[in-house]
C-alpha atoms as a PDB file:
ATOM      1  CA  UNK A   1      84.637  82.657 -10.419  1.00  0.00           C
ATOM      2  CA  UNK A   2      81.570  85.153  -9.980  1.00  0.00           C
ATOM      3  CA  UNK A   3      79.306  82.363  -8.631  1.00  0.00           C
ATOM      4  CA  UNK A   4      82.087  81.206  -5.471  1.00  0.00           C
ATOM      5  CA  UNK A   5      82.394  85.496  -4.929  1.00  0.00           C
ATOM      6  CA  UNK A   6      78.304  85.969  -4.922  1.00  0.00           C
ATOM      7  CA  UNK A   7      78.206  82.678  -2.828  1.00  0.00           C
ATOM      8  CA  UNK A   8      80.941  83.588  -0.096  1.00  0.00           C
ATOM      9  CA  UNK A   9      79.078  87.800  -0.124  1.00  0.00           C
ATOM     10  CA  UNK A  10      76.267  85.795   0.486  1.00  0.00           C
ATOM     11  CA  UNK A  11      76.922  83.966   3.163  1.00  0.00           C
ATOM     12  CA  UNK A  12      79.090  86.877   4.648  1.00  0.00           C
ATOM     13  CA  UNK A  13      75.662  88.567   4.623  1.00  0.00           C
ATOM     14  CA  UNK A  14      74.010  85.637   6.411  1.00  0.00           C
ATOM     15  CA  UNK A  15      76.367  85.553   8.825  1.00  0.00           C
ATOM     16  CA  UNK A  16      76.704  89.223   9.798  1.00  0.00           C
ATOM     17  CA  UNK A  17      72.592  89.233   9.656  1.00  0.00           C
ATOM     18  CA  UNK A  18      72.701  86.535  12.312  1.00  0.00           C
ATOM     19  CA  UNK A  19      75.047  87.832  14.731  1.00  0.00           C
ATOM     20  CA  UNK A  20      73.560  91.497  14.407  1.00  0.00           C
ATOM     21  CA  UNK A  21      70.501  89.558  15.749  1.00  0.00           C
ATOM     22  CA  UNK A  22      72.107  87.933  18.213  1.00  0.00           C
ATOM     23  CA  UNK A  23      73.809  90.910  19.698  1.00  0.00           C
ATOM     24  CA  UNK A  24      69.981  93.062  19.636  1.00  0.00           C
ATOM     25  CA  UNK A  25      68.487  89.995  21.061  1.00  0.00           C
ATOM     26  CA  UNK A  26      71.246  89.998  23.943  1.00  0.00           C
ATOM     27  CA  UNK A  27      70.763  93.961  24.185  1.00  0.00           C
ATOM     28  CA  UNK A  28      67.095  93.051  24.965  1.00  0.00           C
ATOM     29  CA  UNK A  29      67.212  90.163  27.566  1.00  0.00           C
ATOM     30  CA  UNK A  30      68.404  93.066  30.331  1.00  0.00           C
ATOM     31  CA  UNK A  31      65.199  94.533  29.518  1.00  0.00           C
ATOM     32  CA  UNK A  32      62.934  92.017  29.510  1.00  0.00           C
ATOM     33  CA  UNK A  33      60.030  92.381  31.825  1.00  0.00           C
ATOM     34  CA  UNK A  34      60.678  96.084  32.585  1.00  0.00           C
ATOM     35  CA  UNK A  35      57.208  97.005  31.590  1.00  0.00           C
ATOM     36  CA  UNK A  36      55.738  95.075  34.072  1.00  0.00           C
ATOM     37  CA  UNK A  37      57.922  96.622  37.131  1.00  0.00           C
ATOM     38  CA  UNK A  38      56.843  99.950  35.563  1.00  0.00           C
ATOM     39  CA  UNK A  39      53.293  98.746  36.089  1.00  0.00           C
ATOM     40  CA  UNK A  40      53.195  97.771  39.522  1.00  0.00           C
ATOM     41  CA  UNK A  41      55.053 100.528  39.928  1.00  0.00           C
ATOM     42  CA  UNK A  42      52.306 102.940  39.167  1.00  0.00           C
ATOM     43  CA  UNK A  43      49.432 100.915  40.820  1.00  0.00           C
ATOM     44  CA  UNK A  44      51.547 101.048  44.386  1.00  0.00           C
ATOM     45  CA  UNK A  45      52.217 105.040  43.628  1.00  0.00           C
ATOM     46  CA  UNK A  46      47.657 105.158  42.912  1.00  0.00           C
ATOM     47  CA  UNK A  47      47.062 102.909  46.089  1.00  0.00           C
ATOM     48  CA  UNK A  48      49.282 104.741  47.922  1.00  0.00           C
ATOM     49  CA  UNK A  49      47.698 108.278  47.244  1.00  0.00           C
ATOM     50  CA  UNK A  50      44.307 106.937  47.508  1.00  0.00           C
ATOM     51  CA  UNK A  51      45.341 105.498  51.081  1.00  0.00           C
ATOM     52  CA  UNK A  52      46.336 108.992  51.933  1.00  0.00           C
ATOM     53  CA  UNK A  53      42.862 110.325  50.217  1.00  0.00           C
ATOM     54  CA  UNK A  54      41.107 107.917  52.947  1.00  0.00           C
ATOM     55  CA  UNK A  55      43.594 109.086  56.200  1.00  0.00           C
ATOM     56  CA  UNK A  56      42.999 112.420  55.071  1.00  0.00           C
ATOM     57  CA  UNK A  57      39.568 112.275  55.190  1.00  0.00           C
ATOM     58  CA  UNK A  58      38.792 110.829  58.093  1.00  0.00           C
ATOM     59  CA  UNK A  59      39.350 113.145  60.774  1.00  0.00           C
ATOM     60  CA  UNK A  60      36.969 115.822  58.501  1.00  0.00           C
ATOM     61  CA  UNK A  61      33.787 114.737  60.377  1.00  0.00           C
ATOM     62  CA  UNK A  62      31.120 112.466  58.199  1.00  0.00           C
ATOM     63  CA  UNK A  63      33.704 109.741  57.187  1.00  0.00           C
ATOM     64  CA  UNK A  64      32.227 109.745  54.208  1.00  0.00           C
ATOM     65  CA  UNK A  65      35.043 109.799  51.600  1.00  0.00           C
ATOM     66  CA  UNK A  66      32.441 110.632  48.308  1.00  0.00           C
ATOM     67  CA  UNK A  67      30.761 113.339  50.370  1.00  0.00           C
ATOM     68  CA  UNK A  68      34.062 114.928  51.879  1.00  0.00           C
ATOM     69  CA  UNK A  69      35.872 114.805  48.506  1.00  0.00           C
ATOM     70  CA  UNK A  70      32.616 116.269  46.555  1.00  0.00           C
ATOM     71  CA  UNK A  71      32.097 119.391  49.204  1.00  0.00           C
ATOM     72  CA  UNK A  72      35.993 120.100  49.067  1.00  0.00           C
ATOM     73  CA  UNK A  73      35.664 120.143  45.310  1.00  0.00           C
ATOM     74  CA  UNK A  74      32.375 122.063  45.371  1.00  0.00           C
ATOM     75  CA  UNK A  75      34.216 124.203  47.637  1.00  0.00           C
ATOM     76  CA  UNK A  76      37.355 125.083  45.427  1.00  0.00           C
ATOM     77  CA  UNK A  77      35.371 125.563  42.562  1.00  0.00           C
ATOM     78  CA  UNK A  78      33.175 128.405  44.666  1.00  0.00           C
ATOM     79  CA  UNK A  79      36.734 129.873  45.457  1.00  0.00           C
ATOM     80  CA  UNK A  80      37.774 130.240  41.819  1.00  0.00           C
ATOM     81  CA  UNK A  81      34.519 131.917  40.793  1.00  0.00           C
END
């Protein structure tokens, strides 16, 4: 009698193991991939504020963007000081 009520708590444990699986596994599959749409997310925000960097920078004269950004830099800093 104690062996068949271990045997059936066991496999009532098996069982309810499984299916809590099942149901995480199921909570998961809507997420799947998420982590990549987060990704390209953020690289199209970066290329987007480094297209505005370059439109920004080319009406200020010399058109070139490493000199522009490092005098405007050099030129905050001064301000601060």
């Amino acid at each position: 009698m104690g062996y068949r009520m271990l045997g059936l708590a066991h496999a009532l444990a098996v069982h309810a193991v499984a299916d809590a699986r099942r149901a995480v596994g199921a909570a998961r599959d809507g997420q799947r991939g998420q982590g990549t749409v987060e990704y390209v997310a953020l690289i199209l925000l970066v290329a987007v504020v480094l297209a505005g960097v370059v439109a920004a920078t080319k009406g200020l004269g010399s058109g070139d963007i490493g000199k522009t950004l490092m005098n405007k830099l050099k030129g905050a800093i001064d301000r601060v000081k």
